[in-house]
PDB file of N, CA and C in Angstrom:
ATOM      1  N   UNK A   1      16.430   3.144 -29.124  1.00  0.00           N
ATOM      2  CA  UNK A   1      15.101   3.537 -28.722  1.00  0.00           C
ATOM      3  C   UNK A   1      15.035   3.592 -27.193  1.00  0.00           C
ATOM      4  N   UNK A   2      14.822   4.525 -26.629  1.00  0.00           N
ATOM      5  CA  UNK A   2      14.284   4.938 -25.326  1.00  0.00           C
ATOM      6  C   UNK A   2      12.779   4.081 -24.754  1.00  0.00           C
ATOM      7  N   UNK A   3      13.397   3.663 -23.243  1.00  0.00           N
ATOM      8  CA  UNK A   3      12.178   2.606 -22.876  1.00  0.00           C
ATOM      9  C   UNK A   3      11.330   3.506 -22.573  1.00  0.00           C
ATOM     10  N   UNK A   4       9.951   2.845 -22.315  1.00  0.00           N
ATOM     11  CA  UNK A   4       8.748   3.775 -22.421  1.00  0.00           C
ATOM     12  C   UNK A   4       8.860   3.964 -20.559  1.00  0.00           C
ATOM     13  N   UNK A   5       9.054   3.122 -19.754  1.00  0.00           N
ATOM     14  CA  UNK A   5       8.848   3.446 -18.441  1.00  0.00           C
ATOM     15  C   UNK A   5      10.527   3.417 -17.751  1.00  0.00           C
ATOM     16  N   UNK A   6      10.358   4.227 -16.860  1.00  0.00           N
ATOM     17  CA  UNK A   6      11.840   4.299 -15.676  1.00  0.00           C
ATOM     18  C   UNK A   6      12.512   2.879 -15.708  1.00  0.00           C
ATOM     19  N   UNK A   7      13.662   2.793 -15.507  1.00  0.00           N
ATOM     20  CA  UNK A   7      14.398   1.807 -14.852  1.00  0.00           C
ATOM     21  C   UNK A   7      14.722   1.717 -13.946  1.00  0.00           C
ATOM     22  N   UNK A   8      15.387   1.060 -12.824  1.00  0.00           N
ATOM     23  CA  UNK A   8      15.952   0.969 -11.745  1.00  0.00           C
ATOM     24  C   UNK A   8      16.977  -0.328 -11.787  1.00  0.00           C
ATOM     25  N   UNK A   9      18.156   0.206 -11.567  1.00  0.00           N
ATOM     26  CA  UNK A   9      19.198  -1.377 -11.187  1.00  0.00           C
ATOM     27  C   UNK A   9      18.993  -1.464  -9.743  1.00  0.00           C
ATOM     28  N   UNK A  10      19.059  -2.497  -9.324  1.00  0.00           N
ATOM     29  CA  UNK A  10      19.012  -2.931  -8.179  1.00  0.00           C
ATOM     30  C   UNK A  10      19.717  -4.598  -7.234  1.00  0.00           C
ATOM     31  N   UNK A  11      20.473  -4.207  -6.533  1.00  0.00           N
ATOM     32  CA  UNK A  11      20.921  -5.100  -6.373  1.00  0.00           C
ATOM     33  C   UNK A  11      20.980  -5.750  -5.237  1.00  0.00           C
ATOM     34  N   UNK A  12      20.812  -7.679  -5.583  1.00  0.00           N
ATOM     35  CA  UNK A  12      20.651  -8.158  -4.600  1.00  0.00           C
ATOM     36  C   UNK A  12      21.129  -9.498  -4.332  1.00  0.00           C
ATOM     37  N   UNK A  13      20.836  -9.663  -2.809  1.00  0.00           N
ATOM     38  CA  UNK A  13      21.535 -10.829  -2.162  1.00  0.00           C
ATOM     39  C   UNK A  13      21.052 -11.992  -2.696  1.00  0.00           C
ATOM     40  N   UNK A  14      21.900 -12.929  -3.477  1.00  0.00           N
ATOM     41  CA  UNK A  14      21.960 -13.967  -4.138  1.00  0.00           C
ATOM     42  C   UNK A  14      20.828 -15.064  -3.545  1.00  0.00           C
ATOM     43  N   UNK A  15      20.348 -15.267  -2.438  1.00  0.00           N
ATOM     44  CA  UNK A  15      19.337 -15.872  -1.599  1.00  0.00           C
ATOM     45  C   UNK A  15      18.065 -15.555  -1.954  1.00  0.00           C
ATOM     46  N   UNK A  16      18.035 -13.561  -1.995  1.00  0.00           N
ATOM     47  CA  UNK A  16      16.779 -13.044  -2.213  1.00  0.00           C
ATOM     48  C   UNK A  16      16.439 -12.615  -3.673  1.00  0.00           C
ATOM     49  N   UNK A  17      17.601 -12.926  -4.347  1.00  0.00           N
ATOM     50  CA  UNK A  17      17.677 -13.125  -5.432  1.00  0.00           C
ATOM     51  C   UNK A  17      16.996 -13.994  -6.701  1.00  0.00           C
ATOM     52  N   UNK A  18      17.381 -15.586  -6.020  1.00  0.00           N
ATOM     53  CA  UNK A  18      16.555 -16.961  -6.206  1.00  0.00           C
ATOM     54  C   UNK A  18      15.168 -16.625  -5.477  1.00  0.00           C
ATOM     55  N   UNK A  19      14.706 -16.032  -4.220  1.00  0.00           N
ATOM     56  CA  UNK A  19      13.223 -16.659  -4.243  1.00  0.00           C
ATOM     57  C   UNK A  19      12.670 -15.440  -5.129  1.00  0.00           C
ATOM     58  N   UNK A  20      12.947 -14.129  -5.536  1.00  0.00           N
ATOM     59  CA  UNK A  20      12.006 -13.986  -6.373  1.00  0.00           C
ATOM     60  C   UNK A  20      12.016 -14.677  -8.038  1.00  0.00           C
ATOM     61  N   UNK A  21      13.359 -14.909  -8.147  1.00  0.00           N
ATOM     62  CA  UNK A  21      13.458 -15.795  -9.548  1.00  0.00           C
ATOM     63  C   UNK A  21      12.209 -16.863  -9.420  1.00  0.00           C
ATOM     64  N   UNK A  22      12.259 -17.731  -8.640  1.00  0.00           N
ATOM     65  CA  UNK A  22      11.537 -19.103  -8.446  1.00  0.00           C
ATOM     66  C   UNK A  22      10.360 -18.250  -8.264  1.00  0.00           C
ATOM     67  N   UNK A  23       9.473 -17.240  -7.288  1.00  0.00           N
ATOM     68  CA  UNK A  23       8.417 -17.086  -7.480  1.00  0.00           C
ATOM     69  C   UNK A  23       8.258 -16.448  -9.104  1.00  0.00           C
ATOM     70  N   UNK A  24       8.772 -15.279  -9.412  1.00  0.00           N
ATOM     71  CA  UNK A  24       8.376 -15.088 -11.176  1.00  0.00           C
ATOM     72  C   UNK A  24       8.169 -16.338 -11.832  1.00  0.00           C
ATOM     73  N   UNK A  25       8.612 -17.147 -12.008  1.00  0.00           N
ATOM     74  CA  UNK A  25       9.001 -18.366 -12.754  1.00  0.00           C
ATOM     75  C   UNK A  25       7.637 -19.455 -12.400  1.00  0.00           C
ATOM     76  N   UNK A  26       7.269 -19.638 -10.754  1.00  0.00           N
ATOM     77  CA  UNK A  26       6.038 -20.232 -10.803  1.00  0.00           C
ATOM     78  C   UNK A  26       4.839 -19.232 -11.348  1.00  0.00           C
ATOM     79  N   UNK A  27       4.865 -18.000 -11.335  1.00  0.00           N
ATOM     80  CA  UNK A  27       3.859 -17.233 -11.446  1.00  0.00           C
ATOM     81  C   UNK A  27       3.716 -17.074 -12.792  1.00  0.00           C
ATOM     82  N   UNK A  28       4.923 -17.411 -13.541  1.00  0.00           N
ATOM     83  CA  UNK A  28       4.201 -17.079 -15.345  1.00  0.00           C
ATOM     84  C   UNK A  28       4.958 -15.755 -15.434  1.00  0.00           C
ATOM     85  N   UNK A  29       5.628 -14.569 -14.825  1.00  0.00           N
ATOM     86  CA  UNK A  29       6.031 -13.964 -14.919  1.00  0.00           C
ATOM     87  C   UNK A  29       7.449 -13.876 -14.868  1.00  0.00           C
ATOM     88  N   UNK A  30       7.452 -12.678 -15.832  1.00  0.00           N
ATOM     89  CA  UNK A  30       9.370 -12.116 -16.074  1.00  0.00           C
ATOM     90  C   UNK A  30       9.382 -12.004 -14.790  1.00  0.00           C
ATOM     91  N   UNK A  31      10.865 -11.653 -14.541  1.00  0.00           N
ATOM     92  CA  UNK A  31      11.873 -11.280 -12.664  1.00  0.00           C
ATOM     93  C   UNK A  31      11.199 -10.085 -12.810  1.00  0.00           C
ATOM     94  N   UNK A  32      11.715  -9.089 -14.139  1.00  0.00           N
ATOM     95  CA  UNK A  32      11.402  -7.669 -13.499  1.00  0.00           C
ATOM     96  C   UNK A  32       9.583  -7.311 -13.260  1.00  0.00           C
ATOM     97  N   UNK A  33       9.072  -8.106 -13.722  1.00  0.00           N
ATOM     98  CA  UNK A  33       7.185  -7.815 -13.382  1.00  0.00           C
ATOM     99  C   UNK A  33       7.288  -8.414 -12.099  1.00  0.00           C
ATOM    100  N   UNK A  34       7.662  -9.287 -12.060  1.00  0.00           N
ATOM    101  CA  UNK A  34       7.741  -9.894 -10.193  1.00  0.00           C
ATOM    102  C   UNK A  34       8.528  -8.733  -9.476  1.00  0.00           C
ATOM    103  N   UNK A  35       8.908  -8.148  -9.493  1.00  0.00           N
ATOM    104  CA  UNK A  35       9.842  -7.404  -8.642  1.00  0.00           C
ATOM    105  C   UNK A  35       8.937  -6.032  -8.463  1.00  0.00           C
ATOM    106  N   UNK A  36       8.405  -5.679  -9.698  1.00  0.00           N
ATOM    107  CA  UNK A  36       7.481  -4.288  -9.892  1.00  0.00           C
ATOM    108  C   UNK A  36       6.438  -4.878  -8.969  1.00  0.00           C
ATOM    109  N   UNK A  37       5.871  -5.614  -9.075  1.00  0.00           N
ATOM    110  CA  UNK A  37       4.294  -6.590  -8.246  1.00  0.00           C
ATOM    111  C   UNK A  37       4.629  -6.172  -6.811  1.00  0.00           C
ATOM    112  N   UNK A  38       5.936  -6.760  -6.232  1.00  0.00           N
ATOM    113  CA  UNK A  38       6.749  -7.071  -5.357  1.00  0.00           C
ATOM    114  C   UNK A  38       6.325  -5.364  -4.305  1.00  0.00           C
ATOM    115  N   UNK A  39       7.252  -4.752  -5.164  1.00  0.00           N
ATOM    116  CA  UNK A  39       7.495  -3.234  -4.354  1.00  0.00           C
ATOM    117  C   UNK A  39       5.983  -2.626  -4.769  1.00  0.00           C
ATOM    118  N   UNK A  40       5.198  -2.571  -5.632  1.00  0.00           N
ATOM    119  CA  UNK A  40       3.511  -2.240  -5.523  1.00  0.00           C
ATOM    120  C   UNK A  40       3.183  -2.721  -3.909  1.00  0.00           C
ATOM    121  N   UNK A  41       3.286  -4.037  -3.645  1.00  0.00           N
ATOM    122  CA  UNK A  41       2.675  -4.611  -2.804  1.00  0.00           C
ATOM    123  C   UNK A  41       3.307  -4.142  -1.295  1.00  0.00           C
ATOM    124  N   UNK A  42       5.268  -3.794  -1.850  1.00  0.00           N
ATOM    125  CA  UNK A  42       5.165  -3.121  -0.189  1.00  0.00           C
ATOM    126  C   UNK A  42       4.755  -2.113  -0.076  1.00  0.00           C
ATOM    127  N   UNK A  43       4.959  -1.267  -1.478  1.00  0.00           N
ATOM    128  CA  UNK A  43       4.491   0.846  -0.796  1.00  0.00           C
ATOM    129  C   UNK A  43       2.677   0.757  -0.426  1.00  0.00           C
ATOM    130  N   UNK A  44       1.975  -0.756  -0.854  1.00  0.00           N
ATOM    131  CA  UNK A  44       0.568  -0.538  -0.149  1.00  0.00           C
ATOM    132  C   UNK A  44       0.760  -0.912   1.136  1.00  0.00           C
ATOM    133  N   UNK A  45       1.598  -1.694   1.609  1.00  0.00           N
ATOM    134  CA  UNK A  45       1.789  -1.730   2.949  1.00  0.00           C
ATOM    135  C   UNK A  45       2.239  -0.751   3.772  1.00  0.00           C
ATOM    136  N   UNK A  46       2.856  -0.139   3.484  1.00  0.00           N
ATOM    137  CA  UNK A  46       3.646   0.987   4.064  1.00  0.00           C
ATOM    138  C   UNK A  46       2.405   2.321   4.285  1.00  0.00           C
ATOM    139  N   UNK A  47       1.968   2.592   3.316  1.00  0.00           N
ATOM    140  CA  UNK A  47       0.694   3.432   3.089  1.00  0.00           C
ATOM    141  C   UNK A  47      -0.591   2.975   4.361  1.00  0.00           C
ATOM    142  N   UNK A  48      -1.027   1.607   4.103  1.00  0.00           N
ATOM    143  CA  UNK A  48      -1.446   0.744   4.977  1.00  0.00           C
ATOM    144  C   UNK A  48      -1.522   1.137   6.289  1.00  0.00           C
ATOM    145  N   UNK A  49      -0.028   0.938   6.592  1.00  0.00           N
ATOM    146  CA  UNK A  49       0.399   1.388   8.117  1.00  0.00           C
ATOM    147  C   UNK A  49       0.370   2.856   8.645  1.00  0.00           C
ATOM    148  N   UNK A  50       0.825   3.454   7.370  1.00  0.00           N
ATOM    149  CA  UNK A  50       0.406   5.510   7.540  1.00  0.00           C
ATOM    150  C   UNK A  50      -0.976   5.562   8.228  1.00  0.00           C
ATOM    151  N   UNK A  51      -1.640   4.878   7.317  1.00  0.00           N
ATOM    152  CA  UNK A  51      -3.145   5.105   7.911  1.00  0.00           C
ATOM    153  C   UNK A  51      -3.437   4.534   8.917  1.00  0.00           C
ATOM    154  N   UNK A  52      -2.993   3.504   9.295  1.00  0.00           N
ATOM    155  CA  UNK A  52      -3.573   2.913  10.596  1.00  0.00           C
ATOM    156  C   UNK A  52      -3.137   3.712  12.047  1.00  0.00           C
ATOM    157  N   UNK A  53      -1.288   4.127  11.807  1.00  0.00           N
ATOM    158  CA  UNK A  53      -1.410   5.333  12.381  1.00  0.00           C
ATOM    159  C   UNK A  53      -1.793   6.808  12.600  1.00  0.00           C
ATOM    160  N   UNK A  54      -2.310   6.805  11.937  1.00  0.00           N
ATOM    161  CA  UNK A  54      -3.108   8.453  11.916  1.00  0.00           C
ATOM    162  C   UNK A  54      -4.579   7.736  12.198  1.00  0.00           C
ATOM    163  N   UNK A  55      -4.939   7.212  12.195  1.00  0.00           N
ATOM    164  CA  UNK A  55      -6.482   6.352  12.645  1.00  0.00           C
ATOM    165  C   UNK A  55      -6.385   6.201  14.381  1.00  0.00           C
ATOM    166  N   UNK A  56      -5.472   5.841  14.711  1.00  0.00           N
ATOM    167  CA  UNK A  56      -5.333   5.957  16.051  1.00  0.00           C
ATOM    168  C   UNK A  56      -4.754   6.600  16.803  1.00  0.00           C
ATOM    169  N   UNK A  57      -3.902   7.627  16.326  1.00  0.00           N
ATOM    170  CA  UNK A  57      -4.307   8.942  17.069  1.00  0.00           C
ATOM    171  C   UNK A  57      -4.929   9.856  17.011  1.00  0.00           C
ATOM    172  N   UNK A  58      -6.196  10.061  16.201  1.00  0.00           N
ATOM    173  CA  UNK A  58      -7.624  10.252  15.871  1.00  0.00           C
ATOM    174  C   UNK A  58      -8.057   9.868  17.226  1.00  0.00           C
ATOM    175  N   UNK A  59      -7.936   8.424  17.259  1.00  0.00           N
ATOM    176  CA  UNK A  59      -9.054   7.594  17.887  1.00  0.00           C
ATOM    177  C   UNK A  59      -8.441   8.284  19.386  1.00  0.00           C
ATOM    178  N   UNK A  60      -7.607   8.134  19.495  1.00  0.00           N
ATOM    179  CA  UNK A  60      -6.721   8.802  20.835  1.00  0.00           C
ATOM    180  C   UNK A  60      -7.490  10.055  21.359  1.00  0.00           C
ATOM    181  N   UNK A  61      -8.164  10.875  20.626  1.00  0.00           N
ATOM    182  CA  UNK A  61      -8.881  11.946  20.760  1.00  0.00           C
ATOM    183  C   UNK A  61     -10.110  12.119  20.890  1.00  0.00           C
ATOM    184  N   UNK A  62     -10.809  10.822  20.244  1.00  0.00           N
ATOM    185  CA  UNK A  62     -12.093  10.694  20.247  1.00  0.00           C
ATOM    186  C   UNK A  62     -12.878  10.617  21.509  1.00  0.00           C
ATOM    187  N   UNK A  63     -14.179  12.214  21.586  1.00  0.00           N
ATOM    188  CA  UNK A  63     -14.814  12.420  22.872  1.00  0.00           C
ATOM    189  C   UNK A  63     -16.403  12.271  21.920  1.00  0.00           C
ATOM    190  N   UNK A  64     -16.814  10.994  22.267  1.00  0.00           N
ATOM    191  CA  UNK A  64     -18.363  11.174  22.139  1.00  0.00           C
ATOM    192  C   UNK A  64     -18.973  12.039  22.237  1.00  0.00           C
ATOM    193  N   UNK A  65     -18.971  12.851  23.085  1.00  0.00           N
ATOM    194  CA  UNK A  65     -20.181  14.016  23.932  1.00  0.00           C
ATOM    195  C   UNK A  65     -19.956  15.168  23.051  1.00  0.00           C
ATOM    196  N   UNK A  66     -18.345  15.103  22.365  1.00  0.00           N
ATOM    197  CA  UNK A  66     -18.479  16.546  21.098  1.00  0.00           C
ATOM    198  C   UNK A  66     -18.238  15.798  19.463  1.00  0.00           C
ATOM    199  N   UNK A  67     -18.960  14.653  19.337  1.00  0.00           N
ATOM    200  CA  UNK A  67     -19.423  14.390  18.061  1.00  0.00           C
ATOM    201  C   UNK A  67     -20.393  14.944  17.351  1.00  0.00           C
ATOM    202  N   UNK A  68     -20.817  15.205  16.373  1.00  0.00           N
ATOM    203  CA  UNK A  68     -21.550  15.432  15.749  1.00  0.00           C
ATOM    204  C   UNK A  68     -23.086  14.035  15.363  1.00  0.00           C
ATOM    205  N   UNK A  69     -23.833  14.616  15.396  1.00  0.00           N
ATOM    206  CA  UNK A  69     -24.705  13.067  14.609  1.00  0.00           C
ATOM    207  C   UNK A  69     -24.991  13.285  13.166  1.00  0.00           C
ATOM    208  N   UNK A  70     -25.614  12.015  12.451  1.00  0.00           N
ATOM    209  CA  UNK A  70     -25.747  12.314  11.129  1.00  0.00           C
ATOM    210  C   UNK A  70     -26.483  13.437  10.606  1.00  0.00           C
ATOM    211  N   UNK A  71     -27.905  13.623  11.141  1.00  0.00           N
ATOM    212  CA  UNK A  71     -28.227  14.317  11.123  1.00  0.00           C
ATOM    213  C   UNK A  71     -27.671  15.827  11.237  1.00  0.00           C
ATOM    214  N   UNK A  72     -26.643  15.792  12.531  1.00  0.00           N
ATOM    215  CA  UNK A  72     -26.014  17.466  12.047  1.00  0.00           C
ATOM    216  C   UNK A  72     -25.028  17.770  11.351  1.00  0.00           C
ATOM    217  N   UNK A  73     -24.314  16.750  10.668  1.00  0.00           N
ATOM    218  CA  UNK A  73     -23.899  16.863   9.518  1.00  0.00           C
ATOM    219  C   UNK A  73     -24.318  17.288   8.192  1.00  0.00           C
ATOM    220  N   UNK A  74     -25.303  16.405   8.410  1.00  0.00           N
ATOM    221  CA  UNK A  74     -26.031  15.938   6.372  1.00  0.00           C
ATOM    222  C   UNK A  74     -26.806  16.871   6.380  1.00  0.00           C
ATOM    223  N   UNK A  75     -27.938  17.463   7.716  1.00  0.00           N
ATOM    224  CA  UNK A  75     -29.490  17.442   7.825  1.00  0.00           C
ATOM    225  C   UNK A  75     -30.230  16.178   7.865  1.00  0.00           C
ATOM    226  N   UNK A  76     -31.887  16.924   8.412  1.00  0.00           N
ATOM    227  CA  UNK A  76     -32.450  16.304   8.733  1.00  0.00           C
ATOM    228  C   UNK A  76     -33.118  15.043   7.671  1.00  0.00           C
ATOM    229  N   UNK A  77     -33.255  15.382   6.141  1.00  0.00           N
ATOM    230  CA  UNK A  77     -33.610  15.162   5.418  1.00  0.00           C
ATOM    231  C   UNK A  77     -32.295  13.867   4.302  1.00  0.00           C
ATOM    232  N   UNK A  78     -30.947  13.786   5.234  1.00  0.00           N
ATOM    233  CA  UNK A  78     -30.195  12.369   4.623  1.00  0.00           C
ATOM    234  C   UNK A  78     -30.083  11.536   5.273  1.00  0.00           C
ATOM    235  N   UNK A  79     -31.373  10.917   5.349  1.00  0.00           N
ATOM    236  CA  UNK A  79     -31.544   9.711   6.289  1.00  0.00           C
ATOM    237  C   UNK A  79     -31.799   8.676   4.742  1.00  0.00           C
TER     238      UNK A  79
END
């Protein structure tokens, strides 16, 4: 029977190996759900950081005097 989701082997340094063993293991969780948790949690970081750079070179550009206000966006009437 064919697994329902992707696999990945992956291999690793016997050190970084044990702390995610020991964290799965305090957490109640299998290695491989700790490991899936694991890389969720870096690609939001990574994403994270995309945005924070594109936020500031935005901000790098930002001239008050040719903003828009709410009003000339929405109209007068989305207050």
């Amino acid at each position: 029977m064919a697994a329902r989701n992707p696999r990945v082997v992956v291999v690793l340094e016997k050190p970084l190996y044990q702390r995610i063993k020991h964290a799965a293991r305090a957490e109640g969780l299998s290695l491989s759900a700790k490991v899936r948790d694991l890389l969720r949690e870096a690609l939001e970081f990574q994403e994270d950081a995309y945005w924070v750079r594109e936020g500031e070179k935005r901000l790098a550009t930002w001239n008050p005097a040719k903003a828009l206000t709410h009003e000339e966006v929405w109209g007068a009437d989305a207050g």
